[in-house]
Protein backbone atom coordinates (compact mmCIF):
# COMPACT_ATOMS: atom_id res chain seq x y z
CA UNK A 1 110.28 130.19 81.85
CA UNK A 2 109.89 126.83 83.10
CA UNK A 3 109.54 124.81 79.52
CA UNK A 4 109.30 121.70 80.35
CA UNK A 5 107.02 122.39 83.09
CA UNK A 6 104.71 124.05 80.59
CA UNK A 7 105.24 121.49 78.21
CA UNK A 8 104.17 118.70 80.18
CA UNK A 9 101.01 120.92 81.60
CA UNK A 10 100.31 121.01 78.12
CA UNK A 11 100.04 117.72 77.31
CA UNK A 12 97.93 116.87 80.49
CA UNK A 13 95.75 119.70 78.90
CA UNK A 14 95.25 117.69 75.40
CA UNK A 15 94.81 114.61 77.26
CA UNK A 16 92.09 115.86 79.54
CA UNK A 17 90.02 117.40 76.36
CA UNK A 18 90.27 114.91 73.90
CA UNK A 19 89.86 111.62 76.47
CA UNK A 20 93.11 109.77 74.95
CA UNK A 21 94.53 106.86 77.42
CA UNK A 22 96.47 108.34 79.84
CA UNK A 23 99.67 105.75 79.41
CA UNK A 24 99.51 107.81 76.08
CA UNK A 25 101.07 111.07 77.77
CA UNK A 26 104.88 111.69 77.62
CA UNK A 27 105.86 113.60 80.57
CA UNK A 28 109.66 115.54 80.29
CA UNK A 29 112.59 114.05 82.92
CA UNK A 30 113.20 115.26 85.42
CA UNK A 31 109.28 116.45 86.49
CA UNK A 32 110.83 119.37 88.16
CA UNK A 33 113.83 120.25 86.98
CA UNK A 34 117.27 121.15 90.25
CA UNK A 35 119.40 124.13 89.34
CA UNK A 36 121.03 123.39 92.70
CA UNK A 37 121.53 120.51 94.65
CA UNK A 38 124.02 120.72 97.88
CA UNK A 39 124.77 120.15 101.23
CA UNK A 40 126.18 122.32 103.86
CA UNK A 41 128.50 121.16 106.57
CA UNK A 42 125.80 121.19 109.48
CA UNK A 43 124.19 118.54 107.07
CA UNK A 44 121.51 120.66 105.69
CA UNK A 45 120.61 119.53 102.49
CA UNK A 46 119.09 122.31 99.96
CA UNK A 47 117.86 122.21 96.70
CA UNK A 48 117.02 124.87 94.40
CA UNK A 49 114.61 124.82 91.13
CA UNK A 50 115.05 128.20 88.97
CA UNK A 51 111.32 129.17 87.31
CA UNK A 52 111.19 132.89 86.00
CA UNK A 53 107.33 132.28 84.93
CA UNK A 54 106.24 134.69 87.80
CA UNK A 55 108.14 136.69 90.47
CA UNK A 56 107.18 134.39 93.06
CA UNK A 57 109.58 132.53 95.13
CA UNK A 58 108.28 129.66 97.48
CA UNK A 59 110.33 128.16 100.50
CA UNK A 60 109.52 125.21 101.68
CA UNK A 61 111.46 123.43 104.71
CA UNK A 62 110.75 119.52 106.03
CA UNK A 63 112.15 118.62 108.70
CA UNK A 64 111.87 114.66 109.30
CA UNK A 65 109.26 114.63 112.82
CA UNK A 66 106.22 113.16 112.88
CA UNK A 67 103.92 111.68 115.06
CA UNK A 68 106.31 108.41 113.95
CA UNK A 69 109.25 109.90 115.90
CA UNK A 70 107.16 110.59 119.05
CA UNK A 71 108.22 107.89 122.65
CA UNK A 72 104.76 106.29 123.91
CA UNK A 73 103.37 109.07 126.82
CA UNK A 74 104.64 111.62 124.69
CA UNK A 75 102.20 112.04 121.91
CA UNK A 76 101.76 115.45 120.70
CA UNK A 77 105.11 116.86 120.33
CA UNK A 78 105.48 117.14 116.91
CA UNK A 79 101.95 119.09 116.53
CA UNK A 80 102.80 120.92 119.25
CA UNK A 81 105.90 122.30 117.84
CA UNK A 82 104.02 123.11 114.40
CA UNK A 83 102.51 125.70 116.64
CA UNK A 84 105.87 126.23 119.06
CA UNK A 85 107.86 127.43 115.88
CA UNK A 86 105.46 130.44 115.45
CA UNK A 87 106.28 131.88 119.22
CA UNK A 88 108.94 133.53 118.24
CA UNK A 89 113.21 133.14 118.28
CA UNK A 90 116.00 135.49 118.90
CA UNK A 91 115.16 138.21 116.35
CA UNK A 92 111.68 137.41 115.60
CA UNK A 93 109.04 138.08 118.16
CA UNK A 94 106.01 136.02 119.11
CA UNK A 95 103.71 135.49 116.00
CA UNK A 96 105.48 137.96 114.11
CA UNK A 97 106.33 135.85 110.87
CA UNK A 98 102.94 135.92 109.50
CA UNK A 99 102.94 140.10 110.26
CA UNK A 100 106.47 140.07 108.27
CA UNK A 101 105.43 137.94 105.37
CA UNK A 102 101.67 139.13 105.14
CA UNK A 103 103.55 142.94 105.14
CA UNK A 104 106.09 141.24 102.29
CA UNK A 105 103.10 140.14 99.76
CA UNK A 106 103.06 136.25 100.75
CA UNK A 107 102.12 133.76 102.48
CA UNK A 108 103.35 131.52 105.60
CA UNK A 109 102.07 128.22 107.07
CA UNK A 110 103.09 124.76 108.47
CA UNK A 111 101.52 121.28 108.76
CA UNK A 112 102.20 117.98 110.87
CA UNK A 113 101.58 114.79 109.42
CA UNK A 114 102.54 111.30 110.52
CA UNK A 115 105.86 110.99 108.67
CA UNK A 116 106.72 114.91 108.93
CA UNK A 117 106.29 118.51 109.64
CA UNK A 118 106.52 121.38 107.22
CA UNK A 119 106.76 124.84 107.44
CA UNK A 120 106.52 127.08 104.17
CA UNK A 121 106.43 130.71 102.44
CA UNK A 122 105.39 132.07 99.61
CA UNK A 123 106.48 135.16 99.02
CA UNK A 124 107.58 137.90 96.19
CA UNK A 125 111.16 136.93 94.40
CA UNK A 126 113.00 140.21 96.04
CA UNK A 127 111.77 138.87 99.56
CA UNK A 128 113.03 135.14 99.39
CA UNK A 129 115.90 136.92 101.73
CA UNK A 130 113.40 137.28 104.61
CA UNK A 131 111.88 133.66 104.42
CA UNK A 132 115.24 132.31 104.77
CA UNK A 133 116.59 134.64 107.64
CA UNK A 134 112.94 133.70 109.44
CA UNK A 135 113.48 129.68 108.56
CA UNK A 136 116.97 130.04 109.80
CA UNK A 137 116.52 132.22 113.28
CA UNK A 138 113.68 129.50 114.55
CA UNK A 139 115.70 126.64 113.87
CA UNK A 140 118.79 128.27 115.72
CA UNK A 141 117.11 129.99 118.42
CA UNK A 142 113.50 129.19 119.02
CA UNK A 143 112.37 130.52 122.15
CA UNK A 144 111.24 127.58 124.34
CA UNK A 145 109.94 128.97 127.51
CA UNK A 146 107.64 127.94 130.25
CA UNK A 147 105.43 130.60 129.38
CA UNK A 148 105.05 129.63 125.06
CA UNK A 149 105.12 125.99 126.34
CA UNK A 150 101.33 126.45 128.42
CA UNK A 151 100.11 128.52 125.96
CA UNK A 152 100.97 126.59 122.95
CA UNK A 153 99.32 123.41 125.01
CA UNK A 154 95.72 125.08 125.45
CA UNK A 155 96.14 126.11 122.37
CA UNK A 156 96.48 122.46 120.86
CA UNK A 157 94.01 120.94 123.34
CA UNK A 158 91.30 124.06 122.04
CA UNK A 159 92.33 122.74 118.64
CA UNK A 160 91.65 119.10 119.70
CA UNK A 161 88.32 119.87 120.82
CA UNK A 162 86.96 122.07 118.02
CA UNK A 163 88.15 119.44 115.57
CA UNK A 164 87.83 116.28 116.74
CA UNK A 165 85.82 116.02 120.12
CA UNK A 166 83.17 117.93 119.36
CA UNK A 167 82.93 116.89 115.80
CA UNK A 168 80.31 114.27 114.49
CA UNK A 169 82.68 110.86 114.00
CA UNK A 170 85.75 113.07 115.06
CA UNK A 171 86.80 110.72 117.93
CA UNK A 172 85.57 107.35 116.21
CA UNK A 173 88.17 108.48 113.09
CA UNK A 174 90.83 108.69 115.19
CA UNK A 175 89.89 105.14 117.07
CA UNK A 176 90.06 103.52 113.34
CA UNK A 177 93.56 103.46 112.92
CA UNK A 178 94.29 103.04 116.79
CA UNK A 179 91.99 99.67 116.28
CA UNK A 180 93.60 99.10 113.05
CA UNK A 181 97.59 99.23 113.62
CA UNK A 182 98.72 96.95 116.25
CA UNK A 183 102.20 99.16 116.38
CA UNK A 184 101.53 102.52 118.57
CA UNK A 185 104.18 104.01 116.58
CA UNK A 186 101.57 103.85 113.35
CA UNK A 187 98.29 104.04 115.75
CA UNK A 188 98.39 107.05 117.69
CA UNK A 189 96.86 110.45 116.38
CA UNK A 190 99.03 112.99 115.06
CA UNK A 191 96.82 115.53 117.34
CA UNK A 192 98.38 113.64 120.54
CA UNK A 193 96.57 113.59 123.85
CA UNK A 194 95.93 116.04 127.20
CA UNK A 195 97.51 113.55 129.09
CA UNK A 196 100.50 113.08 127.44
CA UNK A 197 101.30 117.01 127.38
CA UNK A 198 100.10 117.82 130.37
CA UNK A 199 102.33 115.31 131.80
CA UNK A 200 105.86 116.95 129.76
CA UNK A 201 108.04 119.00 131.21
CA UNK A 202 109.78 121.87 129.98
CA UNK A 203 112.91 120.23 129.66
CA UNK A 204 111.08 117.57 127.12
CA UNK A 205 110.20 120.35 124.89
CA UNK A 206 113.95 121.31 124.71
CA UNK A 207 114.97 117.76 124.27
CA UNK A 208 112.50 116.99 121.47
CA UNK A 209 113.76 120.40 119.41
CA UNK A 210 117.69 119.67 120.05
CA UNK A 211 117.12 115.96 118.79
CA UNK A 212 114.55 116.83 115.24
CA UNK A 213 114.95 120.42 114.70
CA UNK A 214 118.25 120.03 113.47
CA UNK A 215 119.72 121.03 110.54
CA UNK A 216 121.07 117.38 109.53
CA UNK A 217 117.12 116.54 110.11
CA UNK A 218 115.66 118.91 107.58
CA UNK A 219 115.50 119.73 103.39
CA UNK A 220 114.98 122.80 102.48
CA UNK A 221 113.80 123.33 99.05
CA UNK A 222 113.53 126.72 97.07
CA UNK A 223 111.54 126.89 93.64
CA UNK A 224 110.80 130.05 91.51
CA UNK A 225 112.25 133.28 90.43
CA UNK A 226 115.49 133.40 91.87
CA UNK A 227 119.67 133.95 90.95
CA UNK A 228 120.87 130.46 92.07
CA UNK A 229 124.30 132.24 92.93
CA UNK A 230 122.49 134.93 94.81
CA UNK A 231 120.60 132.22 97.22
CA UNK A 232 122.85 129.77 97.55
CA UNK A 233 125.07 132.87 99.33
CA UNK A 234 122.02 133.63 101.38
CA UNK A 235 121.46 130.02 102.85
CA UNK A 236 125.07 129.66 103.23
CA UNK A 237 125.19 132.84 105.72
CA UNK A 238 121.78 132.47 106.95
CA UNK A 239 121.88 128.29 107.79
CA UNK A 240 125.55 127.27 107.96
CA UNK A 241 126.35 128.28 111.46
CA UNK A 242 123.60 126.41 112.85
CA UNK A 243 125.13 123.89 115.09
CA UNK A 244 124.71 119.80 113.85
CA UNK A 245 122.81 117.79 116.58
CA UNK A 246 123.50 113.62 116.37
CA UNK A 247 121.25 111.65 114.10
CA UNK A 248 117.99 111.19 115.73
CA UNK A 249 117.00 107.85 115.91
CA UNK A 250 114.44 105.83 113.61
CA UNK A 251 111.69 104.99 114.25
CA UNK A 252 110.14 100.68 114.24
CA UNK A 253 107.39 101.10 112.28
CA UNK A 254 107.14 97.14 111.72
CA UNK A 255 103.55 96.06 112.00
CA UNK A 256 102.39 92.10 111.84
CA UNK A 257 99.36 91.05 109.26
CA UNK A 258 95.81 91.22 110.70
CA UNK A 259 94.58 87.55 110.73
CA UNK A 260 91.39 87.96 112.22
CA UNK A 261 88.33 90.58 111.93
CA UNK A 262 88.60 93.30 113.98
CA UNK A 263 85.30 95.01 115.21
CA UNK A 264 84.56 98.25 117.22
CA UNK A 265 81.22 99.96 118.02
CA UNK A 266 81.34 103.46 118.84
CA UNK A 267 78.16 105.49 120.20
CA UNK A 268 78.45 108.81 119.40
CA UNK A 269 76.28 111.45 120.53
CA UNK A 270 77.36 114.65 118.34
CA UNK A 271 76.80 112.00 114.91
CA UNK A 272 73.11 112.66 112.86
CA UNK A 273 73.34 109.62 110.64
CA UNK A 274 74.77 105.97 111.04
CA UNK A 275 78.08 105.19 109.59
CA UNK A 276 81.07 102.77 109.51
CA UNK A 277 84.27 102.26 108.23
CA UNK A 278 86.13 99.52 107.10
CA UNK A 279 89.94 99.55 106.82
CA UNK A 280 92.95 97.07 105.87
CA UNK A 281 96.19 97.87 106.55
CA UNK A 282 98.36 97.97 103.06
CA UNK A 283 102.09 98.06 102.15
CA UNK A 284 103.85 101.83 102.77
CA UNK A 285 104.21 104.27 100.41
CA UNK A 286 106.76 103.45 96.93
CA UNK A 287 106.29 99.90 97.89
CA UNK A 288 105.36 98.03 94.37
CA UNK A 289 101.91 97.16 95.60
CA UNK A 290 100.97 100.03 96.46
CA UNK A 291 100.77 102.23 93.22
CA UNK A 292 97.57 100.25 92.36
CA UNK A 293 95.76 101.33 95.43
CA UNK A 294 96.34 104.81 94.56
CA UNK A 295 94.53 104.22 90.84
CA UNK A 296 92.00 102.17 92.88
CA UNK A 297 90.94 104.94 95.41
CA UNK A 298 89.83 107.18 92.01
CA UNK A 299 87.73 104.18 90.63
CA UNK A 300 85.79 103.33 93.88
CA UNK A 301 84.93 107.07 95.14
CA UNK A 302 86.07 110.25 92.71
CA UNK A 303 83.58 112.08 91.76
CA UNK A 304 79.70 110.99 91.07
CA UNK A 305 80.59 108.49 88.37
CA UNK A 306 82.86 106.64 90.55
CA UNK A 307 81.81 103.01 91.75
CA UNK A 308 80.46 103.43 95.32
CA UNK A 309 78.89 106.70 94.16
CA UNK A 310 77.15 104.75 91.18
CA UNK A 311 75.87 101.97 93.24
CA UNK A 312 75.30 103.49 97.02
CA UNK A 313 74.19 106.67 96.76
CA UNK A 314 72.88 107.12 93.17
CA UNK A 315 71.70 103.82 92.84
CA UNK A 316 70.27 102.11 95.76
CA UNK A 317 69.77 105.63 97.47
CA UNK A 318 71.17 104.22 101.12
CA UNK A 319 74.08 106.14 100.98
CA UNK A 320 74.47 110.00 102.09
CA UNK A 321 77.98 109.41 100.73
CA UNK A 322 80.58 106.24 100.25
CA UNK A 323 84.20 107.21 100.35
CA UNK A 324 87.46 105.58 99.92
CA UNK A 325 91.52 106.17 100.26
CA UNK A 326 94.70 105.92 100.96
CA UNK A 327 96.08 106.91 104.45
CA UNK A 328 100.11 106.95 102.82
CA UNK A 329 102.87 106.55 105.15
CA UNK A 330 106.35 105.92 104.81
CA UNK A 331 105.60 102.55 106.93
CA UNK A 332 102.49 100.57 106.63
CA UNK A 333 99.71 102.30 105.64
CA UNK A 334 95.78 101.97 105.64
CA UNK A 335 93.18 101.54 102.56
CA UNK A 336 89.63 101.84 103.44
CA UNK A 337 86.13 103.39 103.26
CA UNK A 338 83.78 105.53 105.18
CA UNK A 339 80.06 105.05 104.28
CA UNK A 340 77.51 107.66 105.42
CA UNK A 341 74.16 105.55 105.27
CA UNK A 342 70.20 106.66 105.75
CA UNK A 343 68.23 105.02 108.54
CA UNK A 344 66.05 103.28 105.34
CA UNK A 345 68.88 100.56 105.54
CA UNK A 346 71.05 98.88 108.60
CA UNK A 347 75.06 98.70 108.36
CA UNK A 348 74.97 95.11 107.89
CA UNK A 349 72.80 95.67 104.86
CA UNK A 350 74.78 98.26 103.48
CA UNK A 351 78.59 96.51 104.17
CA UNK A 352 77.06 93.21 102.24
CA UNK A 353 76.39 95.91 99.09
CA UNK A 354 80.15 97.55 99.81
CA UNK A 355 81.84 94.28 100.07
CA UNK A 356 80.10 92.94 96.69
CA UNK A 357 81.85 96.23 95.07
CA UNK A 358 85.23 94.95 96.59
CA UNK A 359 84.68 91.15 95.43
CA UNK A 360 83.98 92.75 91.74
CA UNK A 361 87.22 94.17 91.93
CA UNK A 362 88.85 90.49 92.49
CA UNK A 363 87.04 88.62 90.05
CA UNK A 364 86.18 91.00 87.31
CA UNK A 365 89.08 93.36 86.03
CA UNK A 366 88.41 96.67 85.85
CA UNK A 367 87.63 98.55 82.51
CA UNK A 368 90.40 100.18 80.36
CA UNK A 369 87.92 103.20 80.48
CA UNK A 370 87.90 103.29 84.38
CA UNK A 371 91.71 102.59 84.66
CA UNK A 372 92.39 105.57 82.05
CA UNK A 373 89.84 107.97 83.82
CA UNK A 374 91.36 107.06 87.02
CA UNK A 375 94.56 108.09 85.66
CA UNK A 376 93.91 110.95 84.32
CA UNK A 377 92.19 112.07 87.33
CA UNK A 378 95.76 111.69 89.28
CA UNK A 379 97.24 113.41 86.45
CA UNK A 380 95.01 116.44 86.50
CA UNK A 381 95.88 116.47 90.43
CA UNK A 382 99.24 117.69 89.05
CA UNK A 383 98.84 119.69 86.82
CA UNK A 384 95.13 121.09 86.49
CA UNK A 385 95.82 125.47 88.23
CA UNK A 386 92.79 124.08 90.38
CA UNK A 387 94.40 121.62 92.16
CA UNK A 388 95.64 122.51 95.30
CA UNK A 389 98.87 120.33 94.66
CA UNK A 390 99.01 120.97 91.25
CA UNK A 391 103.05 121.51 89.92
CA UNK A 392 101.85 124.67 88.01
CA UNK A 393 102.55 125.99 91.34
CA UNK A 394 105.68 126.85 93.13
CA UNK A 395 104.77 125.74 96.82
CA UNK A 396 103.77 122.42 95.28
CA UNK A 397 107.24 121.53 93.56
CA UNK A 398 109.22 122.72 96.83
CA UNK A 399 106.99 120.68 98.94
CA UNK A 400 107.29 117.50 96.67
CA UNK A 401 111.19 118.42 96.14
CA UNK A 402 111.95 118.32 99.98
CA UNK A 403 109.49 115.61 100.66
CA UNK A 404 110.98 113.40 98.67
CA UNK A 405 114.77 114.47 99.71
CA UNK A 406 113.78 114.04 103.46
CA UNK A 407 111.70 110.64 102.98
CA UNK A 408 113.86 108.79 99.84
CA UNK A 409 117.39 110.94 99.29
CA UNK A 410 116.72 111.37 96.10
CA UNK A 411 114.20 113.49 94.04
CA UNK A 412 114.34 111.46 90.75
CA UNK A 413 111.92 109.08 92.53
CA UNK A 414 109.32 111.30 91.92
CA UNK A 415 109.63 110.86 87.99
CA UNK A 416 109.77 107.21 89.00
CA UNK A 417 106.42 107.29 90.78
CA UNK A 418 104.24 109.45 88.43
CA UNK A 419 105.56 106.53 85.58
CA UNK A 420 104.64 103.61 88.31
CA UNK A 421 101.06 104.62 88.53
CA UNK A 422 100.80 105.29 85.18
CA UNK A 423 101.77 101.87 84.26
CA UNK A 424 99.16 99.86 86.92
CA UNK A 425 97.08 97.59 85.00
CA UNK A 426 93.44 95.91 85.49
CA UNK A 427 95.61 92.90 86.71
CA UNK A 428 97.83 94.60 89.12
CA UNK A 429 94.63 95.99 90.67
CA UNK A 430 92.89 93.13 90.98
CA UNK A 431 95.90 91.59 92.36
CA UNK A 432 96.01 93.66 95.46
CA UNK A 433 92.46 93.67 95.41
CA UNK A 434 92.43 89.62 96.36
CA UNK A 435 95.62 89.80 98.64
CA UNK A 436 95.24 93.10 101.27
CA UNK A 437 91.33 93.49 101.02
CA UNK A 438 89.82 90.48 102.39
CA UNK A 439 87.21 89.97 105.30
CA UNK A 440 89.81 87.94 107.41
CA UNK A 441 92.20 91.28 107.54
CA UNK A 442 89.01 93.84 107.49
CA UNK A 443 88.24 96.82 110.42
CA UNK A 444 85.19 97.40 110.84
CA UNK A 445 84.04 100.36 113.25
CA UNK A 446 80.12 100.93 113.71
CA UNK A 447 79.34 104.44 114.68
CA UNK A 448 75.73 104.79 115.85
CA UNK A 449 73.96 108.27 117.03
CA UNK A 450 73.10 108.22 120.52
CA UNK A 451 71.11 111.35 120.96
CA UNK A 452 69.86 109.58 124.36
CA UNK A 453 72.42 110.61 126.93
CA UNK A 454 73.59 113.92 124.60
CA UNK A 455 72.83 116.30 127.07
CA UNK A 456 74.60 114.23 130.13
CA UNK A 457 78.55 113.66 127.98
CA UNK A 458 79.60 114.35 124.40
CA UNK A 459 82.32 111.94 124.77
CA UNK A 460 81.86 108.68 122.34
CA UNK A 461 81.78 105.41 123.95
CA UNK A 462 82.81 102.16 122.40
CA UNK A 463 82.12 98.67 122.37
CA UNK A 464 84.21 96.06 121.33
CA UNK A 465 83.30 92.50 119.88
């Protein structure tokens, strides 16, 4: 069993009954304890985390492509190959790694993000074999034909359209962080564009899995029930003779301060209610300044005794809802808020009452009651069984293991990072607070219902001032 993972669950679990300050809370070094930690020739690196709590092994494999790595008229790729990696390889037909690990007991998935793409199973400890062999035939031999190529691109632009053109605010979400980073590198949507796949060849589908899908571009990390000697002989046969491609390159993801307001109006046709945003851009992930911003986002909008809830929705009654986060990147990333608001009010009206919540924050520290609550809200994110990243659960420690291997090189950050937040004070936020969220460096985008022209084109249209 897993003791120290158990231990420090524990502890969480006293904290969250009897309300004691979270900077109270001892949590065991490493987080997640390594069993294994190696690299293999072809520059795979692999890391393996021995828990015999449960016969459940999961596998989880990062390979370092997002929509950062994508060339401007080629956005897209790296979704599109979340969904190219499931159309079979040399031993594997089309689709058939769900059928073989749905028929094993577990589980299989992938997701594409801005700084990465990851692929996953979960399956019983006696199958970990067949997650590996399946992980290591598509990264030798995917099969990238014409024929997987068209398919795979309706089915992404089908995908595009259920969930973002002909959603309510789908298109104007997307336009907030093209409007907000000046750098296409950080603008563009990880969903990518018709245009730009419509307009790739073949041969640029090829190109873009030789240069990321390498195994000198990818961490694979392994966390459960499992004989360390027993796996480590099973990635060695399984991943080893998988040729080593040259580094691909890195991308600029260098983006200049916004000096001026920015402002967008969007009319959207498919939207109900009124609604805006507004969005600064803030330093990237692990930078110093931005572990308050992460205690901040729980203050402002988690749960209905959160600030924006308090005082826009539950107190003023404009609000259908009042939102804020963190969009976390490896570069420059984006804090902001999304407010929902009733036709009883205008946005003007409603920004003056948000921006008086963010002015609070720079002249009035916050409470030591909010800044523990806030922290023991991220806490419980790790550790509560109901979280959906909590570390009581395999998948979640091989995920965070590889993330952190493929973004940082080293996995002791994450200790590093839990302790960071856990030591933000009322000053550090308020800090931030006066230097990233001000009105000169503010986005604003306006989205108004336009039920007008609905019948004529779905398709937003904006306005810029």
């Amino acid at each position: 069993m897993n003791k120290k993972l158990v231990s420090a669950t524990f502890a969480c679990a006293l904290l969250f009954s009897t309300g004691m300050p979270s900077l109270a809370v001892s949590l065991p070094k490493p987080l997640i304890p390594i069993t294994q930690d190696f690299i293999l020739k072809n520059g795979l690196r692999v890391i393996l985390s021995e828990d015999h709590s449960a016969p459940v092994v999961s596998v989880a494999l990062v390979y370092d492509v997002g929509a950062r790595s994508e060339e401007k008229g080629r956005s897209g790729f790296a979704h599109l190959f979340e969904h190219m990696m499931f159309q079979g390889s040399e031993n594997i037909a089309k689709s058939e790694h769900f059928k073989l690990v749905s028929n094993a007991g577990g589980s299989t998935n992938a997701s594409t993000h801005h700084d990465f793409t990851n692929y996953y199973e979960r399956v019983p400890s006696n199958e970990v074999k067949l997650a590996l062999w399946m992980e290591a035939d598509r990264m030798r031999s995917l099969k990238i034909t014409e024929e997987n190529f068209q398919n795979q691109l309706e089915t992404v632009k089908e995908e595009k359209r259920l969930r973002v053109d002909n959603q309510p605010y789908g298109l104007a979400a997307i336009r907030v962080d093209e409007v907000t980073f000046d750098n296409w590198t950080n603008a563009h949507a990880v969903i990518g564009s018709f245009e730009d796949l419509e307009a790739s060849s073949i041969e640029d589908v090829r190109k873009f899995f030789k240069t990321y899908y390498a195994p000198n571009n990818a961490v694979l990390a392994i966390v459960g029930d499992i004989d360390p000697a027993e796996v480590h002989k099973s990635v060695e046969e399984y991943f080893s003779n998988i040729p080593r491609q040259p580094d691909p390159p890195k991308p600029n993801v260098d983006e200049p301060p916004i000096t001026k307001a920015r402002y967008e109006l969007i009319k959207d046709k498919l939207a109900e209610m009124p609604a805006y945003w507004m969005q600064w851009k803030i330093p990237s992930s692990r930078d110093p300044e931005y572990f308050p911003f992460s205690v901040l986002e729980n203050i402002l909008s988690s749960g209905e005794s959160s600030r924006l809830y308090q005082r826009m929705v539950k107190g003023d009654q404009t609000a259908l809802r009042a939102d804020a986060g963190i969009d976390s990147r490896r570069g420059p990333g984006a804090f902001g808020a999304f407010v929902m608001f009733k036709p009883n009010t205008t946005a003007e009206k409603s920004r003056a009452v948000l921006w008086d919540e963010i002015e609070k924050l720079k002249t009035t520290p916050v409470t030591q009651a909010e800044l523990d609550k806030a922290k023991n809200q991220i806490l419980r994110g790790f550790f509560s069984s109901n979280s959906s990243s909590s570390l009581q659960k395999t998948l979640s420690r091989a995920n965070m293991l590889a993330e952190y291997a493929a973004f940082y090189g080293d996995t002791k950050l994450i200790d590093q990072d839990i302790e960071a937040v856990m030591k933000v004070t009322p000053a550090d936020i308020q800090a931030v607070a006066k230097k990233y969220l001000t009105r000169d460096s503010v986005v604003v985008v306006d989205v108004v219902p336009d039920k007008k022209t609905a019948q004529a084109d779905s398709t937003p249209t904006t306005t810029k001032q």
